[in-house]
N, C-alpha and C. Protein backbone atom coordinates (compact mmCIF):
# COMPACT_ATOMS: atom_id res chain seq x y z
N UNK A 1 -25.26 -5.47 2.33
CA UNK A 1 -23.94 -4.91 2.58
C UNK A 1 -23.11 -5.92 3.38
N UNK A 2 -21.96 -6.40 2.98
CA UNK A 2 -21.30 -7.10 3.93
C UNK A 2 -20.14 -6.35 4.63
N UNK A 3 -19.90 -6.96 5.47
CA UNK A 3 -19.59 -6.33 6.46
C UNK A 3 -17.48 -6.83 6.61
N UNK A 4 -16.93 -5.95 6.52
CA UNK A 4 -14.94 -6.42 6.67
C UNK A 4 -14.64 -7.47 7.02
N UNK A 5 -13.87 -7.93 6.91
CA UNK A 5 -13.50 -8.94 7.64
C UNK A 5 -12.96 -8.20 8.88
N UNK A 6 -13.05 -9.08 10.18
CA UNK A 6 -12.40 -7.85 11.13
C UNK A 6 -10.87 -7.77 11.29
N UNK A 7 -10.52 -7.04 12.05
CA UNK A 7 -9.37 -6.40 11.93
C UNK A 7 -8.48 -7.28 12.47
N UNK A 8 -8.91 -7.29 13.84
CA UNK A 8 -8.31 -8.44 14.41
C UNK A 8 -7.99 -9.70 14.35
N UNK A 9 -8.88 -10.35 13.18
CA UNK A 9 -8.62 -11.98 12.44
C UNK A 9 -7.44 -11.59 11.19
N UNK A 10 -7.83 -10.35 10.65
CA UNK A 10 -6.42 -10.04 9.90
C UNK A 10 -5.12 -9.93 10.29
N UNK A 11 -5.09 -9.40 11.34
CA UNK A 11 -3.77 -9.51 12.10
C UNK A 11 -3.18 -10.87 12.44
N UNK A 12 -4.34 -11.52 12.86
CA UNK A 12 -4.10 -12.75 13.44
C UNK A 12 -3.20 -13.18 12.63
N UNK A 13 -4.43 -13.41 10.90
CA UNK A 13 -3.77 -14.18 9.93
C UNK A 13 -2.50 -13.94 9.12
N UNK A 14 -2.68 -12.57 9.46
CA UNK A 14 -1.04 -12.09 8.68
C UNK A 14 0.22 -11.70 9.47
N UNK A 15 -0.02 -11.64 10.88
CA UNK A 15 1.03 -11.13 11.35
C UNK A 15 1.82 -10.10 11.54
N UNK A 16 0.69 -8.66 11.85
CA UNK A 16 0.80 -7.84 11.33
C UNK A 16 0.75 -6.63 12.63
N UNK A 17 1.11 -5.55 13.58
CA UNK A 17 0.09 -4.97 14.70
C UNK A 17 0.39 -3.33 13.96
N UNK A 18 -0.10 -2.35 14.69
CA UNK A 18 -0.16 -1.34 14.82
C UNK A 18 -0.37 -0.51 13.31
N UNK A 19 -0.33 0.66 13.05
CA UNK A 19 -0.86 1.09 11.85
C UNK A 19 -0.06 0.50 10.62
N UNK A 20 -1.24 0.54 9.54
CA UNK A 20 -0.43 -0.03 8.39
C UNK A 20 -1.50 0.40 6.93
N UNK A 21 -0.20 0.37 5.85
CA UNK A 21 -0.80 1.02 4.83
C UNK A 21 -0.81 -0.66 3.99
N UNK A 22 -1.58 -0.30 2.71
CA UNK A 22 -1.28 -1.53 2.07
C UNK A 22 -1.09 -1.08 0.52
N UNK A 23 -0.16 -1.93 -0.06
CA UNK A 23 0.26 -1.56 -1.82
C UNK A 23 -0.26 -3.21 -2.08
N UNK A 24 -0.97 -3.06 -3.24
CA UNK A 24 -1.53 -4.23 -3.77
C UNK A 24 -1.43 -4.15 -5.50
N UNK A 25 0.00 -4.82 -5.72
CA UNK A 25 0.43 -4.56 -7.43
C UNK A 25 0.65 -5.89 -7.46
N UNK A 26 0.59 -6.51 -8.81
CA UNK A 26 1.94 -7.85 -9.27
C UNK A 26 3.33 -7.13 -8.92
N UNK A 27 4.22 -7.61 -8.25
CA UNK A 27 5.77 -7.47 -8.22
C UNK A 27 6.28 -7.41 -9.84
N UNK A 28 5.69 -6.67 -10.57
CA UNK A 28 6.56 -5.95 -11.85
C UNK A 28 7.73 -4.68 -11.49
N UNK A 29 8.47 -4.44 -12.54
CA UNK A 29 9.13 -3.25 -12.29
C UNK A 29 8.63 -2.10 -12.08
N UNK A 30 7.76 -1.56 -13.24
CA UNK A 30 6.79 -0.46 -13.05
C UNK A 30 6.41 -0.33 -11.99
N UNK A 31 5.89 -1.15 -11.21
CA UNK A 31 4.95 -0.84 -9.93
C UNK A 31 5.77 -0.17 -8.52
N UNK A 32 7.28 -0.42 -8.97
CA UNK A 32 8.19 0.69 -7.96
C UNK A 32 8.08 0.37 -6.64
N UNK A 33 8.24 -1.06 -6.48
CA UNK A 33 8.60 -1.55 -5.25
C UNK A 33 9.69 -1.08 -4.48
N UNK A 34 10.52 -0.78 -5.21
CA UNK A 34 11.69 -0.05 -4.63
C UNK A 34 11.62 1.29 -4.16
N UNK A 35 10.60 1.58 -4.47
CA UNK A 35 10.64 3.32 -4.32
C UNK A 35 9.86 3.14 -2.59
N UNK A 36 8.97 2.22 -2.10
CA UNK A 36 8.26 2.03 -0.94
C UNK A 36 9.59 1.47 0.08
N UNK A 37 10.65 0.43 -0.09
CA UNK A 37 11.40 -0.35 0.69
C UNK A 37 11.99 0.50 0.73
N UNK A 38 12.67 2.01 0.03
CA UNK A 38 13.51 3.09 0.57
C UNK A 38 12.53 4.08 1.35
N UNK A 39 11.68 3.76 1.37
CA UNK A 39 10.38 4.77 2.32
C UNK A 39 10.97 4.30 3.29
N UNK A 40 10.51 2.95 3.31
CA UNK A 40 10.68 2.44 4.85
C UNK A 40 12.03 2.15 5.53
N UNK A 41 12.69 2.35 4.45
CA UNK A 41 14.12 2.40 5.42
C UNK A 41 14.50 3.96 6.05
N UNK A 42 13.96 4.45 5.15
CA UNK A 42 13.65 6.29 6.09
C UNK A 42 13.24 6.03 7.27
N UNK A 43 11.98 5.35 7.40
CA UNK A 43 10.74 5.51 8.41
C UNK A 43 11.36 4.77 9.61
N UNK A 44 12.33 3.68 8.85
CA UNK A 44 13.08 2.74 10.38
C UNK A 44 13.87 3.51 10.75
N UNK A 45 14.92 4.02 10.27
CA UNK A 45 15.45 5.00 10.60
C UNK A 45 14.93 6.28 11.56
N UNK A 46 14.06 6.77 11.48
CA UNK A 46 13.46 7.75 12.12
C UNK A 46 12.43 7.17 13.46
N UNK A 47 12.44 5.98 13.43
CA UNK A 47 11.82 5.57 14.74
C UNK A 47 10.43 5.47 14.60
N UNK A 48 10.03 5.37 13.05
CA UNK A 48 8.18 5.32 12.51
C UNK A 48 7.71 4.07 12.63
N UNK A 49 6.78 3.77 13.44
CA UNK A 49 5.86 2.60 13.49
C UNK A 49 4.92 2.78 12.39
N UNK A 50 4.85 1.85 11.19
CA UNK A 50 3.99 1.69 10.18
C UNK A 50 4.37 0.56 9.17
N UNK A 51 3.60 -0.48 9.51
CA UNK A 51 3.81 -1.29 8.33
C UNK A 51 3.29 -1.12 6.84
N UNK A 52 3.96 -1.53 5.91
CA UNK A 52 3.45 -1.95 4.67
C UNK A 52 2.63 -3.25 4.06
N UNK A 53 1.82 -3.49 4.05
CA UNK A 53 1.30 -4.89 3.90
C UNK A 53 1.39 -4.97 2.10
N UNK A 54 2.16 -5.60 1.42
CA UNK A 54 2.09 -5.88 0.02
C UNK A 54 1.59 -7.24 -0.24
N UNK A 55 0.48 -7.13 -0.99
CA UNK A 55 -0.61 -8.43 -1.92
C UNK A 55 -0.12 -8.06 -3.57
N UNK A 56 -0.58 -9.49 -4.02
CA UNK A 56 -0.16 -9.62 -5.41
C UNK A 56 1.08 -10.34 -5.86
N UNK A 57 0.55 -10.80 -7.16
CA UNK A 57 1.73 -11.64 -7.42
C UNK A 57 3.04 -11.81 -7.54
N UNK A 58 4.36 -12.16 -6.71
CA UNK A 58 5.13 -11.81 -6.55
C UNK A 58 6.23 -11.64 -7.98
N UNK A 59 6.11 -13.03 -8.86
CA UNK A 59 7.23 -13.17 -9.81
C UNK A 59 6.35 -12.95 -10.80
N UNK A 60 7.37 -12.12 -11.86
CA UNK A 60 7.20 -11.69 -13.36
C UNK A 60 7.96 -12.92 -14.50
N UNK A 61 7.20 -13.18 -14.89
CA UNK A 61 8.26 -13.94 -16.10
C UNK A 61 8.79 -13.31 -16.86
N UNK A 62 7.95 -12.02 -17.03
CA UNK A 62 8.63 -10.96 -18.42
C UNK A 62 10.15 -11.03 -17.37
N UNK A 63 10.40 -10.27 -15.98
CA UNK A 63 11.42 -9.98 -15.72
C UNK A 63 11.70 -10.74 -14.27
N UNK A 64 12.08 -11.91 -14.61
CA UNK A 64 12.56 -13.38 -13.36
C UNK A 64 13.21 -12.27 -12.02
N UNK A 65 14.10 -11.99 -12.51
CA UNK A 65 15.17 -11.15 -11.71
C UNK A 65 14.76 -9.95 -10.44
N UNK A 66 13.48 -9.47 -11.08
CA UNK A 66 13.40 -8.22 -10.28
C UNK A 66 12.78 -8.49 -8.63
N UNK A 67 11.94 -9.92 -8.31
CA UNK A 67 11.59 -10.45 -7.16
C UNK A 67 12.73 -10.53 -6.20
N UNK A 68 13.79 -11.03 -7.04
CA UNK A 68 15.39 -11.53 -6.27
C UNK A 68 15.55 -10.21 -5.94
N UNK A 69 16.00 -9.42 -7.18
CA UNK A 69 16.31 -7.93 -6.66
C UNK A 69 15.68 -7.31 -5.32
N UNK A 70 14.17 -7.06 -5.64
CA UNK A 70 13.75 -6.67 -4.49
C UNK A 70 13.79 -7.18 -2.82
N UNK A 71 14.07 -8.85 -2.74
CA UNK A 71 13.95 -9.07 -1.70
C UNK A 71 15.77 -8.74 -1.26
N UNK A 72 16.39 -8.95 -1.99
CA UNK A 72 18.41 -8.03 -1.54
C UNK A 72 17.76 -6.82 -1.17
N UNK A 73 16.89 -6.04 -1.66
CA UNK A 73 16.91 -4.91 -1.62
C UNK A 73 16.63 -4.33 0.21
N UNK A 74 14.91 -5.25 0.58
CA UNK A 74 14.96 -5.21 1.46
C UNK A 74 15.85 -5.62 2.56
N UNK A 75 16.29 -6.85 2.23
CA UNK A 75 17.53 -7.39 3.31
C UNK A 75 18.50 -6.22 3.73
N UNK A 76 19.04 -5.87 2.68
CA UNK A 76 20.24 -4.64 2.62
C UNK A 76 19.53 -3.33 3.51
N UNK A 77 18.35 -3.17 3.04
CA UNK A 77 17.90 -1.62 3.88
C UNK A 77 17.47 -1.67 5.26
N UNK A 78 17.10 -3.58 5.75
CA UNK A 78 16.67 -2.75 7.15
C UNK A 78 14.98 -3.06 7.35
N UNK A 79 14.53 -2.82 5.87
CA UNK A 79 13.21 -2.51 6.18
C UNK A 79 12.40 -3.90 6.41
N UNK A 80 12.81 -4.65 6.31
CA UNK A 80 11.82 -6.07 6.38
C UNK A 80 11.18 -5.92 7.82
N UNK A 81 11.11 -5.33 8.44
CA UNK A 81 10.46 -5.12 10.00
C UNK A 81 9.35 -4.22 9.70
N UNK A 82 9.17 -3.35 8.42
CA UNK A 82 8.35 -2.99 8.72
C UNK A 82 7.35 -3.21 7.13
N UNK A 83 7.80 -4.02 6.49
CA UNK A 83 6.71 -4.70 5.00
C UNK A 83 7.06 -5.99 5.27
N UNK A 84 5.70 -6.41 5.02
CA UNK A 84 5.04 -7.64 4.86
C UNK A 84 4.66 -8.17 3.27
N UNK A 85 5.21 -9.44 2.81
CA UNK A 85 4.93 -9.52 1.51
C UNK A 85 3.45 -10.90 1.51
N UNK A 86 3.22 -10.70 1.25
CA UNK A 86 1.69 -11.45 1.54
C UNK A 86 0.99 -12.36 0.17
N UNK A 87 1.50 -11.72 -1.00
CA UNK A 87 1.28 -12.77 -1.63
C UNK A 87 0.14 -12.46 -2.49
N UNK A 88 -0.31 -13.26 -2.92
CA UNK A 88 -1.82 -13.55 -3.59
C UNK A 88 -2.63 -14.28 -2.31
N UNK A 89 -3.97 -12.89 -1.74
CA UNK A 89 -4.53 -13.58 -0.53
C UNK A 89 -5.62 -13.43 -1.22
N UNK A 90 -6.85 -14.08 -0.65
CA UNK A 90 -8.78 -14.15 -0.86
C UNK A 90 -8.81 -12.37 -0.82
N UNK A 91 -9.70 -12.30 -2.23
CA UNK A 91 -10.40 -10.91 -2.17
C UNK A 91 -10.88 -10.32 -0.62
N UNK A 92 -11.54 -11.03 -0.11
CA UNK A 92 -12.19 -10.57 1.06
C UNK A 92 -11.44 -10.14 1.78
N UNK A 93 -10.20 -10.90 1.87
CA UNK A 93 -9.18 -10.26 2.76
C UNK A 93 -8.64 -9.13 1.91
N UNK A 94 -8.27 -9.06 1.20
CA UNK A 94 -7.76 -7.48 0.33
C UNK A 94 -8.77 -6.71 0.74
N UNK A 95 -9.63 -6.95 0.25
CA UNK A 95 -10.71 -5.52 0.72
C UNK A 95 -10.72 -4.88 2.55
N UNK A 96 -10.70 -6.15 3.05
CA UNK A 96 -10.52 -6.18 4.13
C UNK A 96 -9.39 -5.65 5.04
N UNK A 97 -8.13 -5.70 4.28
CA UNK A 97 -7.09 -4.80 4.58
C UNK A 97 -7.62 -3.31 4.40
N UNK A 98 -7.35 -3.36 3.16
CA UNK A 98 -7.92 -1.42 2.39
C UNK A 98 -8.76 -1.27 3.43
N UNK A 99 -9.94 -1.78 3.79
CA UNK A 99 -11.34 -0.92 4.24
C UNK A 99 -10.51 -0.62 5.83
N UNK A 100 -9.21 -1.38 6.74
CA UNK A 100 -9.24 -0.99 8.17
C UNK A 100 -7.97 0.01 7.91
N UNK A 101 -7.08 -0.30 6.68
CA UNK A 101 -5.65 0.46 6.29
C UNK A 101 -5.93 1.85 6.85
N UNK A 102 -4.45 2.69 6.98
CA UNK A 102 -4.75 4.00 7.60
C UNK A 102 -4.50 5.06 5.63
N UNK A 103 -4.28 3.95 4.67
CA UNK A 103 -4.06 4.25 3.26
C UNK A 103 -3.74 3.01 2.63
N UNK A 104 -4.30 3.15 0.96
CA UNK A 104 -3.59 2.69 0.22
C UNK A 104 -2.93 3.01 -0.55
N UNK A 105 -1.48 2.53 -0.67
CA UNK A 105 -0.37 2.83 -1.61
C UNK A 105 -0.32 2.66 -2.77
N UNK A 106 -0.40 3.42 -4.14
CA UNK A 106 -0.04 3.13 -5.53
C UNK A 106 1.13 3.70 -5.71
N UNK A 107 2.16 3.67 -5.64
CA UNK A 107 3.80 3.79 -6.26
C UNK A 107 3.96 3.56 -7.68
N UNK A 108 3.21 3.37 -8.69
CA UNK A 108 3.92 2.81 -9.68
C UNK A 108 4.14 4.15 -11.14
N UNK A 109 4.98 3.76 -11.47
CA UNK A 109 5.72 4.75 -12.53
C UNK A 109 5.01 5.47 -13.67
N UNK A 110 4.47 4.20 -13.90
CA UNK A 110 3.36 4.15 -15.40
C UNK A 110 2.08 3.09 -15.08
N UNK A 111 1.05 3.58 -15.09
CA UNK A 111 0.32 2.65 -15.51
C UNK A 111 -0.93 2.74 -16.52
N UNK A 112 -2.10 2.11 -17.17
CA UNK A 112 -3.10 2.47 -17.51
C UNK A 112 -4.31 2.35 -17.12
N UNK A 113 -4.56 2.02 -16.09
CA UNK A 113 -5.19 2.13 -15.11
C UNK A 113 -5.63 0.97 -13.64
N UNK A 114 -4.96 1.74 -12.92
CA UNK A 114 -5.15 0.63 -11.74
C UNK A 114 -6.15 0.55 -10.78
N UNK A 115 -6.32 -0.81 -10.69
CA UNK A 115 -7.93 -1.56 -10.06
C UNK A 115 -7.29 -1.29 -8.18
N UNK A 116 -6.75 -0.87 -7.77
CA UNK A 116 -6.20 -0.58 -6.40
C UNK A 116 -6.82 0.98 -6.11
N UNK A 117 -6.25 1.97 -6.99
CA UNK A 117 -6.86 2.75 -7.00
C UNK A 117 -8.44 2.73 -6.69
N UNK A 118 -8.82 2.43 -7.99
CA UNK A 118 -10.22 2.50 -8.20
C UNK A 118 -11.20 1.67 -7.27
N UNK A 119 -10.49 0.75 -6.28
CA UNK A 119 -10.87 -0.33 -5.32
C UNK A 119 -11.03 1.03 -3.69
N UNK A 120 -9.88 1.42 -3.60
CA UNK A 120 -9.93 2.49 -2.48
C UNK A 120 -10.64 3.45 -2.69
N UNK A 121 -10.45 4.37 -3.67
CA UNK A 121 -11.99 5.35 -3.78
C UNK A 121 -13.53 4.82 -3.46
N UNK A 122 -13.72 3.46 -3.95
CA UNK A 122 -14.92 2.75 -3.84
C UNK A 122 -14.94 2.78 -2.51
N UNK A 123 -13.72 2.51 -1.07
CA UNK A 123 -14.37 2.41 -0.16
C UNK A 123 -13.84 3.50 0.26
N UNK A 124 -13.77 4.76 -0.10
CA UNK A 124 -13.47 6.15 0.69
C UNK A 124 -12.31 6.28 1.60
N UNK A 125 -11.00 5.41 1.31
CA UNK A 125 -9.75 5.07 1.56
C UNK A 125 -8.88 6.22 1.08
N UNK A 126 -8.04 6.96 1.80
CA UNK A 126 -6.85 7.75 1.36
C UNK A 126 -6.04 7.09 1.02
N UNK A 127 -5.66 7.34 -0.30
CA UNK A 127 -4.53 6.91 -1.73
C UNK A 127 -3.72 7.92 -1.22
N UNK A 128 -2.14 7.26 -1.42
CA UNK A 128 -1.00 7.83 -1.68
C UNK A 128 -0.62 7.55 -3.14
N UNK A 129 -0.41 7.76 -3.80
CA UNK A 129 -0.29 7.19 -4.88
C UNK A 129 0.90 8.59 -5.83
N UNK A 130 1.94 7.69 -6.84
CA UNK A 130 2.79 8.27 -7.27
C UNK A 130 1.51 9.63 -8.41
N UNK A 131 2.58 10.52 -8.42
CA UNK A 131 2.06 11.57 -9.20
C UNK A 131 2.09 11.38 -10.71
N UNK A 132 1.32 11.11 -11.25
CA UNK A 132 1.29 10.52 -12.95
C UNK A 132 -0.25 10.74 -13.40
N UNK A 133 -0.53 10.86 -14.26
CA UNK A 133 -1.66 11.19 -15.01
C UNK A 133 -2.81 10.18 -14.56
N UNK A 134 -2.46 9.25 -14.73
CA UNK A 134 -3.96 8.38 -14.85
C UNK A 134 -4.11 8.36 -13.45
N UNK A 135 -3.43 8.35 -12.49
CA UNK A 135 -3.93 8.34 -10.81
C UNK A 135 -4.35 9.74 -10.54
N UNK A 136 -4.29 10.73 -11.12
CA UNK A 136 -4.61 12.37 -10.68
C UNK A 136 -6.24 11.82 -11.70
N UNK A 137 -6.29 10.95 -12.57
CA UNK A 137 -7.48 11.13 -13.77
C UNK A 137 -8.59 10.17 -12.82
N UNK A 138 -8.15 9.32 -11.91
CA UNK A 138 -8.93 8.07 -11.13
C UNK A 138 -9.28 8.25 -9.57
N UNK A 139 -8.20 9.13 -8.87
CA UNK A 139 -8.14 8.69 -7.54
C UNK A 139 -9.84 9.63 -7.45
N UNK A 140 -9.29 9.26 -6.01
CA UNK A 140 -10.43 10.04 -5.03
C UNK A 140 -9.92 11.74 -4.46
N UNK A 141 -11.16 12.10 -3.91
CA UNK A 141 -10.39 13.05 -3.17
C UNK A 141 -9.87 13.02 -1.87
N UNK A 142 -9.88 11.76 -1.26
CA UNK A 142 -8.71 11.59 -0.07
C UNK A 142 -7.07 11.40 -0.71
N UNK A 143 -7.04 11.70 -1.94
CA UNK A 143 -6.09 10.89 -2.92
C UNK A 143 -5.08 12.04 -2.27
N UNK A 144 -3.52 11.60 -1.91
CA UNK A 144 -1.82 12.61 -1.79
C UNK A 144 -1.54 11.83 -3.11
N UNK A 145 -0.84 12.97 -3.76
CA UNK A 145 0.25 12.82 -4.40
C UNK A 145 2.03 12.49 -3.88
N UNK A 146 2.57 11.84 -4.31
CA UNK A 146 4.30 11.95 -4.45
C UNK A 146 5.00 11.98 -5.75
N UNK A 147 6.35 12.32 -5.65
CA UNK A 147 7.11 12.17 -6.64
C UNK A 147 7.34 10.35 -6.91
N UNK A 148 6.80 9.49 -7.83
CA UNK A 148 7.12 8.10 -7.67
C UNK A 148 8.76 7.97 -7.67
N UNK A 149 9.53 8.71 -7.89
CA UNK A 149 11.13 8.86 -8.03
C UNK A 149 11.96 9.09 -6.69
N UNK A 150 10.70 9.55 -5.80
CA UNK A 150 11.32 10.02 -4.39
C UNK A 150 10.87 9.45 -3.48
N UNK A 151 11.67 8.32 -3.10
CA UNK A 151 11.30 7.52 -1.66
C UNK A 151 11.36 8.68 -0.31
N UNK A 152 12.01 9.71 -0.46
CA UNK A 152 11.77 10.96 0.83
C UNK A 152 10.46 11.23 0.69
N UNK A 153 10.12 12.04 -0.77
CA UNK A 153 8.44 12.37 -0.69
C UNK A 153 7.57 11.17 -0.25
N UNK A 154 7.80 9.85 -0.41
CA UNK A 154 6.77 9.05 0.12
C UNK A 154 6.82 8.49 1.39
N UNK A 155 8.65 8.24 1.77
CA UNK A 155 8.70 8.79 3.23
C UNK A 155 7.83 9.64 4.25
N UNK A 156 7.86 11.14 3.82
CA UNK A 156 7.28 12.02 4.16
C UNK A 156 5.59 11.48 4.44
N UNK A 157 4.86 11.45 3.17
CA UNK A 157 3.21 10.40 3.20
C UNK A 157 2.78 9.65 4.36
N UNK A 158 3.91 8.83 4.33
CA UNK A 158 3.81 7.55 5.05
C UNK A 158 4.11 8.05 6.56
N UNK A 159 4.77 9.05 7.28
CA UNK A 159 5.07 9.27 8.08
C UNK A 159 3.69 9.84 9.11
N UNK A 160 3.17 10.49 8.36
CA UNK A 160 1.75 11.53 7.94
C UNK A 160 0.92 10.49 8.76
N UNK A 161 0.54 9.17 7.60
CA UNK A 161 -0.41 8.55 7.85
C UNK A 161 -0.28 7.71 8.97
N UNK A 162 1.22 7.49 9.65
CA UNK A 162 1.06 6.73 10.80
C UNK A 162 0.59 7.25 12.10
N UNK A 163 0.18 8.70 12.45
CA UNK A 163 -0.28 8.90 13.37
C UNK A 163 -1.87 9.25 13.28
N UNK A 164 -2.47 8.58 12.42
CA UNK A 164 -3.67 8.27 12.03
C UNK A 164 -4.50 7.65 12.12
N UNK A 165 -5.86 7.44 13.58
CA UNK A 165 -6.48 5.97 13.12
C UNK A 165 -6.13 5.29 12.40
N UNK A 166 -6.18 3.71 12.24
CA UNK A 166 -6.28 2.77 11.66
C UNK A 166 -8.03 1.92 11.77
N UNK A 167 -8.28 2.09 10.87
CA UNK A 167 -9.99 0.99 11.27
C UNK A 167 -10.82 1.69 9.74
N UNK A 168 -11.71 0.97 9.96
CA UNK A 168 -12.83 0.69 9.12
C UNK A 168 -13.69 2.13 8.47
N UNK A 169 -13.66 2.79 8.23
CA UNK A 169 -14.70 4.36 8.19
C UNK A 169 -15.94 3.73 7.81
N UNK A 170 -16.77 3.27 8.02
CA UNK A 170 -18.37 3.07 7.44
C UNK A 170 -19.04 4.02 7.26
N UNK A 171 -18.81 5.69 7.54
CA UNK A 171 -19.32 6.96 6.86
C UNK A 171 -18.49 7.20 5.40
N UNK A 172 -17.03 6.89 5.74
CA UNK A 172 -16.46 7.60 4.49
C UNK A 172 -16.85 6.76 3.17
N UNK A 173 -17.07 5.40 3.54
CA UNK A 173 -17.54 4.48 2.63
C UNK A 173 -18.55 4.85 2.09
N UNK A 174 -19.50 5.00 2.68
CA UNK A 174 -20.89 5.01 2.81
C UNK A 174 -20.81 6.49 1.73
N UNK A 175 -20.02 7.27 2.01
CA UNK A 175 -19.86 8.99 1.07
C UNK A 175 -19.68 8.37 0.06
N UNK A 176 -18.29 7.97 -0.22
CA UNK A 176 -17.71 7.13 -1.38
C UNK A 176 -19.06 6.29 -2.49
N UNK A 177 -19.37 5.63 -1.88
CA UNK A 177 -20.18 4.76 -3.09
C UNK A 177 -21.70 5.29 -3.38
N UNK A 178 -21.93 6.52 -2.74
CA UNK A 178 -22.95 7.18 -3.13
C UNK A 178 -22.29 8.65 -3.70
């Protein structure tokens, strides 16, 4: 069994403190980046300590435009104080986020099945994840639903999970993969 990376070298390396969820998509449209950066302009607004940590590849070739889009998007709302765009990092560290995260985020519109999902159930991680068929057909049962259309409903989620430990569960895991 290996053991997280710890929490505290993650922070180090990313720049990151106090509770935080993580969304780990390619920056496509589907994946409804926009629907999380109007979360968090709720959450700044309301005085919510909770970051977003986003992994994965940022630019689409199918659609050049929508990276630009999104980063106006954040500029304009406010929220860049509280998401982090991180990129394409070492597996170990992804897992390593998810396993100390207080959740992981799936937002996306449509998909056919996502390895984020199916990565957080493995370690007994509460999914927020948009309300759509194949995430009600995959998650776990720590799994919330939202409307993926309603940055309030995921507002709301996200608000939830910030007064929540943040760290490692090695029981819920331990449930999870048995």
């Amino acid at each position: 069994e290996r053991l997280p990376v710890p929490l505290e070298e993650l922070r180090a390396r990313y720049g990151f403190e106090g509770p935080f969820a993580v969304v780990s998509n390619q920056w496509w449209r589907n994946k409804n980046h926009g629907c999380v950066i109007r979360a968090l302009e709720h959450l700044r607004r309301r005085g919510v300590d909770l970051t977003v940590l986003c992994t994965g590849e940022i630019r689409d070739n199918r659609d050049p435009s929508y990276a630009e889009e999104m980063v106006a998007e954040v500029q304009r709302s406010g929220a860049g104080r509280l998401l982090r765009t991180l990129g394409r990092i070492p597996f170990d560290d992804l897992v390593g986020l998810m396993r100390h995260a207080n959740a992981v985020v799936q937002p996306s519109l449509f998909e056919g099945w996502n390895t984020s999902v199916e990565e957080a159930r493995c370690l007994g991680k509460t999914t927020i994840a948009s309300d759509i068929a194949v995430h009600r057909e995959q998650a776990s049962p720590y799994a919330r639903y939202f409307d993926g259309r309603s940055p309030d409903a995921l507002a709301a989620e996200l608000e939830r999970l910030a007064a929540l430990p943040t760290g490692w569960d090695a029981a819920a895991e331990t449930q999870a993969v048995q």
